[in-house]
Protein backbone atom coordinates (compact mmCIF):
# COMPACT_ATOMS: atom_id res chain seq x y z
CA UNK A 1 -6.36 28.13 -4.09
CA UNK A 2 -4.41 25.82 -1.98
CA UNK A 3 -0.77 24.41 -3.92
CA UNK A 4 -0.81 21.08 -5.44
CA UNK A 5 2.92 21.41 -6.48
CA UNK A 6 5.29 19.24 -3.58
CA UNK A 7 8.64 21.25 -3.40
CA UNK A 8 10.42 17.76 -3.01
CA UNK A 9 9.11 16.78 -6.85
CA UNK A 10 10.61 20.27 -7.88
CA UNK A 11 14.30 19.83 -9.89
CA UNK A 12 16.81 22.40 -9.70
CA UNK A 13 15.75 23.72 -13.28
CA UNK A 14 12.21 24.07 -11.85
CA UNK A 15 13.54 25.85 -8.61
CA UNK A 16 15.37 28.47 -10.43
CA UNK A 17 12.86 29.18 -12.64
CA UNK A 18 10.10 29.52 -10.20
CA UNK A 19 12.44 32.27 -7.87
CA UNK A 20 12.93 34.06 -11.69
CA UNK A 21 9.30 34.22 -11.78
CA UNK A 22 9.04 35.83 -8.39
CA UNK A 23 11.99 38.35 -8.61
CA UNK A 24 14.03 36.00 -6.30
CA UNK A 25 17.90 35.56 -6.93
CA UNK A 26 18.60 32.01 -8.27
CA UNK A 27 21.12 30.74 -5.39
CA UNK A 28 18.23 30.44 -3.64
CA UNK A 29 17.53 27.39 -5.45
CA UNK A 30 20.91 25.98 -3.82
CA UNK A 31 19.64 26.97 -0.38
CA UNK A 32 16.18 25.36 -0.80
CA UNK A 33 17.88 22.49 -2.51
CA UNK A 34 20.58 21.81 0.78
CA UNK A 35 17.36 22.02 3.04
CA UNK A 36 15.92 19.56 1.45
CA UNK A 37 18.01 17.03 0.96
CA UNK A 38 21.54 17.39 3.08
CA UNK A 39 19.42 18.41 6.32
CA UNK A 40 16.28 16.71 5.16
CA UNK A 41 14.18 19.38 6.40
CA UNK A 42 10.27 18.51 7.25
CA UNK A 43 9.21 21.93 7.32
CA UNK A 44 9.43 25.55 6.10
CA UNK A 45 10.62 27.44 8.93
CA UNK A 46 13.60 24.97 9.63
CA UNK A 47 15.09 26.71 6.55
CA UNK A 48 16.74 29.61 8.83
CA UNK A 49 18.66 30.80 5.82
CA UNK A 50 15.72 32.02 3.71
CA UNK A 51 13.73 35.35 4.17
CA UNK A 52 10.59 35.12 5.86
CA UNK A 53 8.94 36.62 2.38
CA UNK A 54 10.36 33.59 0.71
CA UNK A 55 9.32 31.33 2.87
CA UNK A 56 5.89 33.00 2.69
CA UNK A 57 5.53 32.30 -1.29
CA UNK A 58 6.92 28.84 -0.76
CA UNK A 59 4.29 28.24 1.75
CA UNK A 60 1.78 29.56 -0.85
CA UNK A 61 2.78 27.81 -3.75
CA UNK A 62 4.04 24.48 -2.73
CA UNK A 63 2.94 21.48 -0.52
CA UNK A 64 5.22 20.03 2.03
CA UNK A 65 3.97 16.50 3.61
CA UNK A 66 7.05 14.59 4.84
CA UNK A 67 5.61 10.64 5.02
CA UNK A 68 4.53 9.79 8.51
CA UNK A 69 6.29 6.96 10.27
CA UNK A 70 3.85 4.79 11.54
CA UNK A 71 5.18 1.75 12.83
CA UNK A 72 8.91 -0.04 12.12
CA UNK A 73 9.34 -3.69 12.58
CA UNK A 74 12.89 -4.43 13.33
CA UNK A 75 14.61 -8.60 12.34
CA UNK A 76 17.64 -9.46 14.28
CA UNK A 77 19.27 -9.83 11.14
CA UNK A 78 18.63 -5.73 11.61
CA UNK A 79 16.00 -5.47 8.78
CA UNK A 80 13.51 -2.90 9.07
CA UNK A 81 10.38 -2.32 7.69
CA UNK A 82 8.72 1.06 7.47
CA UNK A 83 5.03 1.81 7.44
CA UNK A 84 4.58 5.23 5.90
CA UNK A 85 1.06 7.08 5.86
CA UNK A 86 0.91 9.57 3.11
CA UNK A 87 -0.99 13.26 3.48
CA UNK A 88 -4.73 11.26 1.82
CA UNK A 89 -3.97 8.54 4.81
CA UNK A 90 -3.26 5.81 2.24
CA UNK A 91 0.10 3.30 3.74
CA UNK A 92 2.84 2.13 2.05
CA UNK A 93 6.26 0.78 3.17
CA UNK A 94 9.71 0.58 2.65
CA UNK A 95 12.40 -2.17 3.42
CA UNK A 96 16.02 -1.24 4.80
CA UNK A 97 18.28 -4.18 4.69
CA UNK A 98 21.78 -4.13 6.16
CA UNK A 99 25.14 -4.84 4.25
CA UNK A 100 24.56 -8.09 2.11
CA UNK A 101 27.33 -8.99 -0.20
CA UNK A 102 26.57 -8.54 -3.97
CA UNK A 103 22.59 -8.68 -3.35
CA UNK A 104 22.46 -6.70 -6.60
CA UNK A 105 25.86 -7.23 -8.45
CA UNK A 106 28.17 -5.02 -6.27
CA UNK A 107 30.52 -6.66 -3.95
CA UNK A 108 30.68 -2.94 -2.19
CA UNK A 109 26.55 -2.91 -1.33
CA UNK A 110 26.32 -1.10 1.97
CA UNK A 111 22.51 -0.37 3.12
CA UNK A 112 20.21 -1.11 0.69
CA UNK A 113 16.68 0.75 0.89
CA UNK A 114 13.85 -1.17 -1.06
CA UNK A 115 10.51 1.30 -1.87
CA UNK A 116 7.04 1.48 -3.04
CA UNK A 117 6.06 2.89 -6.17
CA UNK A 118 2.41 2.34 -5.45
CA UNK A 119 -0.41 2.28 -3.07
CA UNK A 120 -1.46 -1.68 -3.87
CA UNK A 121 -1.06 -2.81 -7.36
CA UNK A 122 -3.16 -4.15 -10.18
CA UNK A 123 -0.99 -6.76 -11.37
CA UNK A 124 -2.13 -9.35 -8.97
CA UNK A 125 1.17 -11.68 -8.66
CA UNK A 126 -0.87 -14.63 -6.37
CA UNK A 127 2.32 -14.89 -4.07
CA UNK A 128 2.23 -11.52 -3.28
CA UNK A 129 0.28 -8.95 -0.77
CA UNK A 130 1.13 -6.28 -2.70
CA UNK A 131 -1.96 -6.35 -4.56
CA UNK A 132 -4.48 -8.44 -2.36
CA UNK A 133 -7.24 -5.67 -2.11
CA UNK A 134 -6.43 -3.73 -5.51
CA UNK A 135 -4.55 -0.85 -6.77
CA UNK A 136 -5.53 2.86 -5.45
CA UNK A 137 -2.98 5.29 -7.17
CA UNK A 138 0.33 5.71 -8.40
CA UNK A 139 2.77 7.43 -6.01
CA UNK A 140 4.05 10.66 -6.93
CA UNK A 141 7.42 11.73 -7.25
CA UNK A 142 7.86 13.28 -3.80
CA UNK A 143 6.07 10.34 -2.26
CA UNK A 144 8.95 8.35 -3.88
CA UNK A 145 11.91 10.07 -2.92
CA UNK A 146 10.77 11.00 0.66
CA UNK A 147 10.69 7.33 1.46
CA UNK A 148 14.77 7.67 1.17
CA UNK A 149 14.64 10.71 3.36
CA UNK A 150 12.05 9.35 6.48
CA UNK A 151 14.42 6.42 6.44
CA UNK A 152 17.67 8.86 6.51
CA UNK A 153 16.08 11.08 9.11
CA UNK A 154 15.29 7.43 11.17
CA UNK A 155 18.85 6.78 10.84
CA UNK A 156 20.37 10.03 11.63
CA UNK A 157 18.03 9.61 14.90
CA UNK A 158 19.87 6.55 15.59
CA UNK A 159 21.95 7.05 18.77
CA UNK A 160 26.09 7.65 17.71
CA UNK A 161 25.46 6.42 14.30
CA UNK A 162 28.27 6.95 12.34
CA UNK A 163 28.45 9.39 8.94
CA UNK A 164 28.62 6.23 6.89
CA UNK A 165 25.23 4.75 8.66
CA UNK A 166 23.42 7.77 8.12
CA UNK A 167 22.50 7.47 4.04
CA UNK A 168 21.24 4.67 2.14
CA UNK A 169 23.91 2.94 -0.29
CA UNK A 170 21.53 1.77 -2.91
CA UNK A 171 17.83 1.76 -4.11
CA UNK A 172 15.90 -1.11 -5.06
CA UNK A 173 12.71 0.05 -6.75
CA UNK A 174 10.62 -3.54 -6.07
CA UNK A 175 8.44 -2.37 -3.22
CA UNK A 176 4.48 -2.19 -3.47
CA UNK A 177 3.42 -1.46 -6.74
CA UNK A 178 4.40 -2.06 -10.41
CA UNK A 179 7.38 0.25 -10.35
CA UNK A 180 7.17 0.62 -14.49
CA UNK A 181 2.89 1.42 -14.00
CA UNK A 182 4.25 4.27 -12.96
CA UNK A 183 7.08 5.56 -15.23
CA UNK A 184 6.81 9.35 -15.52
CA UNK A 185 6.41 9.98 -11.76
CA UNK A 186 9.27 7.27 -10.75
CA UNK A 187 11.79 8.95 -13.67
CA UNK A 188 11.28 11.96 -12.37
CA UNK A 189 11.63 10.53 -8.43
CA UNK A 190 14.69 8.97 -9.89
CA UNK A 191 16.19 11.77 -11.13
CA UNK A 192 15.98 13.59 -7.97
CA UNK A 193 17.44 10.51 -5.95
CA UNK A 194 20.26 10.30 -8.78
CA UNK A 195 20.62 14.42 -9.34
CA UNK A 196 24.18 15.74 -7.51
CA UNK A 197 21.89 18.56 -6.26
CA UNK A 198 18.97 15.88 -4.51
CA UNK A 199 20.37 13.09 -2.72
CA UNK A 200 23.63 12.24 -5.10
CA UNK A 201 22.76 8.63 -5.25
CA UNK A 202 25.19 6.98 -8.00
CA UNK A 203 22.52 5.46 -11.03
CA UNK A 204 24.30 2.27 -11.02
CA UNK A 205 23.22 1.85 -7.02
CA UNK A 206 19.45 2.13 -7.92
CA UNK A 207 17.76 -1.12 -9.35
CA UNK A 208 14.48 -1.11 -10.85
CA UNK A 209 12.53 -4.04 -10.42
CA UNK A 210 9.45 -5.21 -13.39
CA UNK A 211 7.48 -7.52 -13.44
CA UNK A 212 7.71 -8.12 -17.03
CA UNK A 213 6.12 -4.60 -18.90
CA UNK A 214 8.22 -5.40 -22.11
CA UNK A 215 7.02 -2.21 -23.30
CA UNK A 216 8.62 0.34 -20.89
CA UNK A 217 11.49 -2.09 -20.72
CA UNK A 218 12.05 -0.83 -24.25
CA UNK A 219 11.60 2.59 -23.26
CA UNK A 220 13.85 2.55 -20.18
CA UNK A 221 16.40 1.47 -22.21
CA UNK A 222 16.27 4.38 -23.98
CA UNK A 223 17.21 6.73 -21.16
CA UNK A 224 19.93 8.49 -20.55
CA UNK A 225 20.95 7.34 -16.86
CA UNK A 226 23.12 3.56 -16.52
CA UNK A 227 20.29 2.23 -13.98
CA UNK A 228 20.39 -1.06 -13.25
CA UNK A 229 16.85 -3.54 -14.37
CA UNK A 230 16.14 -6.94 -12.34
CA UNK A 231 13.45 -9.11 -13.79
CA UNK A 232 10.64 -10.54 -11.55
CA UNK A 233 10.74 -13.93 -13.38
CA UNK A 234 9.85 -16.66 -10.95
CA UNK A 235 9.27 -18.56 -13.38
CA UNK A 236 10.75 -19.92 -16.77
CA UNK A 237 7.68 -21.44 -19.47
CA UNK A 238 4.43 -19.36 -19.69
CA UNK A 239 2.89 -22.55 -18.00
CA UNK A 240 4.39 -21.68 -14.91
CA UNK A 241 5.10 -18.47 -14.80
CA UNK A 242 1.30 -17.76 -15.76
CA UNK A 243 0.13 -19.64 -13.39
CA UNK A 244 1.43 -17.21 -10.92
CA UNK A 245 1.58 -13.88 -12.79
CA UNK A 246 -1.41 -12.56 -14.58
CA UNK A 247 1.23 -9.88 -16.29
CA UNK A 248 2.68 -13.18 -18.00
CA UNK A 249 -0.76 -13.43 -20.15
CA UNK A 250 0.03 -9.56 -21.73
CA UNK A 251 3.41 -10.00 -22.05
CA UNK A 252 4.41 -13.35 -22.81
CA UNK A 253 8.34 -14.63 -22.06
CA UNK A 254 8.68 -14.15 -26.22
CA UNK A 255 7.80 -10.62 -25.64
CA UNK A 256 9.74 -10.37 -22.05
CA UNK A 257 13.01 -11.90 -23.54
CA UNK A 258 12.75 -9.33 -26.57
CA UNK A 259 12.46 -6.25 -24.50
CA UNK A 260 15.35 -7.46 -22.47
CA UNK A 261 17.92 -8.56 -25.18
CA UNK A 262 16.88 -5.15 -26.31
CA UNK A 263 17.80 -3.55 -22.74
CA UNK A 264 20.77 -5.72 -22.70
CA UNK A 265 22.14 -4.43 -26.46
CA UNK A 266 21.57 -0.73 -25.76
CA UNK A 267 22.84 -0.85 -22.11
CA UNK A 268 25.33 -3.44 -22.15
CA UNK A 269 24.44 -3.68 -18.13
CA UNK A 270 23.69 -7.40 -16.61
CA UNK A 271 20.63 -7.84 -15.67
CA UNK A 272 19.57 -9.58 -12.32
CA UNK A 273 16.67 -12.57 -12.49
CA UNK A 274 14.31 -12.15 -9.20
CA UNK A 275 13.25 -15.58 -8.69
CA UNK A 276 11.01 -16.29 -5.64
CA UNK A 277 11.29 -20.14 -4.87
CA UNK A 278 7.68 -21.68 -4.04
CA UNK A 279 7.66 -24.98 -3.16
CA UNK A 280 5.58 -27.23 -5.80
CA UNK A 281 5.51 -24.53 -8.06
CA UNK A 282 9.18 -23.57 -9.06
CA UNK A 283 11.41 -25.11 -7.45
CA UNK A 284 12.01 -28.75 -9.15
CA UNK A 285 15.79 -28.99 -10.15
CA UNK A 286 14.10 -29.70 -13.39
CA UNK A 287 14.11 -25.99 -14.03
CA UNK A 288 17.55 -25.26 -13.09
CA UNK A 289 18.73 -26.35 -16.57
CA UNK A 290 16.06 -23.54 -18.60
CA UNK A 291 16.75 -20.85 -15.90
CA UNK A 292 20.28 -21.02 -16.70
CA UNK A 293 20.09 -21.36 -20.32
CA UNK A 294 17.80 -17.82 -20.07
CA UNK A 295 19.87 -16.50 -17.30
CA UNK A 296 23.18 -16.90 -19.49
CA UNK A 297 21.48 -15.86 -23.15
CA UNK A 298 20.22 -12.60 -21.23
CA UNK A 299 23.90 -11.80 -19.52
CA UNK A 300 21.55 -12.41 -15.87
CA UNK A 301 22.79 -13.05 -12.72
CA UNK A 302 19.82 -15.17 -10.39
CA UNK A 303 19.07 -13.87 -7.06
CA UNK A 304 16.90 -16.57 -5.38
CA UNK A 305 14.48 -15.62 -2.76
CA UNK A 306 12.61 -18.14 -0.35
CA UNK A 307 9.17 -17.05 -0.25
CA UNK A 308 7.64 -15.15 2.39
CA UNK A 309 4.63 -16.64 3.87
CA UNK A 310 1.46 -14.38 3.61
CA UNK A 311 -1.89 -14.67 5.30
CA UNK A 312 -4.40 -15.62 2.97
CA UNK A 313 -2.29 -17.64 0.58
CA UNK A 314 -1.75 -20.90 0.72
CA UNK A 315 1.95 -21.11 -1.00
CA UNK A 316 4.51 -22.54 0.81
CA UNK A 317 8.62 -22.02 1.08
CA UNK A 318 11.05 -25.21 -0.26
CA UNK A 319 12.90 -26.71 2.23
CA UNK A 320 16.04 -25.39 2.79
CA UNK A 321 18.20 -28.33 1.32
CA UNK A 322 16.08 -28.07 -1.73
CA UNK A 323 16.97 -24.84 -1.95
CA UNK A 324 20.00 -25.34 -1.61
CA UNK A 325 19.93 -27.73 -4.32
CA UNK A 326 18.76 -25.30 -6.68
CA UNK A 327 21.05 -23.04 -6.29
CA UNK A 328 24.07 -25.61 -6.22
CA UNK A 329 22.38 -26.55 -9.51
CA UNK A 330 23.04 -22.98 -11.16
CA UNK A 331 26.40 -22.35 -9.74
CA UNK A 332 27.42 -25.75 -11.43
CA UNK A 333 25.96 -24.33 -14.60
CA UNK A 334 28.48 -21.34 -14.16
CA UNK A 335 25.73 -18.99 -13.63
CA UNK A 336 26.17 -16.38 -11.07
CA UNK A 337 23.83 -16.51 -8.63
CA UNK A 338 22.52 -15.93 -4.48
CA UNK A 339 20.44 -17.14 -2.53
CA UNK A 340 19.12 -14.63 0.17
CA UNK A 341 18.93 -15.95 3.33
CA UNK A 342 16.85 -15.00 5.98
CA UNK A 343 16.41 -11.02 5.47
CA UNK A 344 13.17 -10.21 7.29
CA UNK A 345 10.51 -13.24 7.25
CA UNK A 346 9.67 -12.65 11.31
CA UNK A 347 8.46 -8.47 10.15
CA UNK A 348 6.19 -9.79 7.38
CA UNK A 349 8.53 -8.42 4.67
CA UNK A 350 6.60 -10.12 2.04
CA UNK A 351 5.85 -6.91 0.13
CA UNK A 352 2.40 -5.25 0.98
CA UNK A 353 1.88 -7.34 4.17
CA UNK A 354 2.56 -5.07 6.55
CA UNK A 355 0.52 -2.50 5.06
CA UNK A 356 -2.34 -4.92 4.70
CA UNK A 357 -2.59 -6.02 8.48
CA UNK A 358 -2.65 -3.05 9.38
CA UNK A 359 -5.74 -1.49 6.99
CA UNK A 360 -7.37 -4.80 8.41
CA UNK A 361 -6.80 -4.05 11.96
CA UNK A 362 -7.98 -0.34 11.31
CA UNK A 363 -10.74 -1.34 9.65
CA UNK A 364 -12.02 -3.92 12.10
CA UNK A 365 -11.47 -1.23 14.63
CA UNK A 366 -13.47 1.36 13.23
CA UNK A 367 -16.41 -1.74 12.37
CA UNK A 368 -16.18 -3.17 15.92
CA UNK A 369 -14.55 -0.59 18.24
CA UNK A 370 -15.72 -2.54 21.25
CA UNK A 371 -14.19 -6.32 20.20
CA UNK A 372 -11.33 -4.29 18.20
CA UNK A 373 -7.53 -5.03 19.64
């Protein structure tokens, strides 16, 4: 029987308790553990440290598929975006952004490494490619954290990077997917990223992103670990806000506001408002006024985002002195907010598009291999 267990979705507790099982001494675990995530080893026998036997029984009981780097796209604002293949062949991608002042609330942000949670997504926001041709599966935990990894190992291949260059700073959990669709496998991801033994990344440097699941908003807040929540709102009446998110007809703003006051109260940790600006849709300064009235009852901070153009929708971005307006418009309200400029529109970084050329290009390949680029 070949393993179905991926030693990178293994904790420490699980470790140990697997060598007990096999009459192996439990430092091991540390061994395995350093491996895997200070030298961010791809395969078994670049563990020197271990006995072959070990390595034997690891080889029979556990899967090991580092993601596959398929293509990076590189902004000269240095963004990169990552095209991952996973062991079934299904893509996904990941977003590195450089140092941007207080993208997420921290004036200290470093590198900040966005990531997917899912191959597509079912929740069908229309300004997003994310989940233009449907939802295949939920990512599993080692999927998740070896997106951090293949973008370390990129970076420690990087010629004279320095130490500093070489890890990511923070984790935004708003890649493809419905991050909160898939709760038990990214918890568990997360606790690896987060654990002193995995990669050590601080909880307060990892944002999760919704969509609006007021549900497992709830139930997040019930966790132990001080993660940070940002709000894909886009939107602030049901009118609008349903007009462009299908999620929006499930869980209403009534329900969406509960779940967060209810984040907020057991938390106490600001939230962040994710607010894409598309023009004729969102952006009148006649919604300044209501965003900031939610923004400042919810303890948010706004992080405006020009849309990224995608092929096969027809939405548009603002001009940029409109949105500069808007934003002008919340700071006079005293509500703390950014607007990100330019961070990766010439690499298609709208989530899911880079992923989605590509299966189209394969595809038309594999239909026409004569006309095919």
């Amino acid at each position: 029987m070949s393993p179905t267990r991926d030693i990178r979705a293994q904790t420490e507790e699980d470790l140990r308790g697997w060598l007990k099982s096999h009459g192996e001494p439990a430092y091991r675990a540390e061994q395995i553990l350093h491996w895997l995530y200070r030298q961010r080893a791809t395969r078994w026998s670049a563990m020197t440290n271990l006995p072959g036997g070990l390595l034997k029984l690891l080889d029979q009981d556990f899967t090991f598929h580092p993601l596959n780097l398929i293509t990076r796209q590189g902004a000269p604002d240095k963004t990169s975006k990552f095209l991952w293949q996973l062991h079934d062949g299904s893509l996904i991608e990941s977003v590195l952004i450089p140092a941007s002042p207080a993208l997420y609330g921290d004036p200290s942000d470093r590198s900040t490494l966005c990531v997917s949670t899912q191959v597509g997504c079912a929740y069908g926001c229309r300004f997003c490619a994310s989940g233009l041709e449907g939802w295949k599966r939920n990512l599993d935990p080692a999927e998740i954290v070896d997106q951090v990894l293949g973008t370390e190992r990129w970076l420690a291949s990087l010629p004279a990077a320095a130490e500093t260059q070489l890890r990511i700073h923070n984790l935004v959990i708003m890649g493809m997917g419905e991050p909160l669709a898939n709760y038990d496998n990214l918890l568990k991801a997360l606790r690896i990223l987060n654990a002193p033994w995995g990669v050590g990344l601080g909880a307060r440097k990892i944002t999760i992103s919704t969509s609006g699941l007021a549900p497992r908003i709830r139930q997040l807040a019930r966790e132990p670990f001080q993660f940070r929540l940002a709000i894909s709102l886009h939107g602030v009446t049901d009118e609008i806000r349903g007009k462009i998110m299908p999620v929006n007809r499930k869980y209403p703003l009534r329900d969406l506001i509960g779940a967060c006051e209810e984040y907020l109260e057991l938390k106490g940790r600001m939230l962040t408002f994710e607010y894409i600006l598309i023009a004729g849709i969102n952006d009148s300064l006649d919604q300044v006024r209501p965003l900031a009235q939610l923004a400042r009852r919810l303890h948010a901070r706004v992080n405006l985002i020009p849309y990224n153009p995608v092929e096969g929708l027809t939405w548009t971005r603002p001009p940029d002195a409109a949105m500069d307006a808007f934003l002008e418009g919340l700071t006079k309200q005293r509500i703390p907010a950014t607007l990100r400029r330019e961070k990766g529109t010439d690499i298609d970084a709208a989530c899911g598009q880079l992923r989605l050329q590509t299966e189209r290009a394969w595809r038309k390949q594999i239909e026409n291999p004569k006309t095919a680029p």
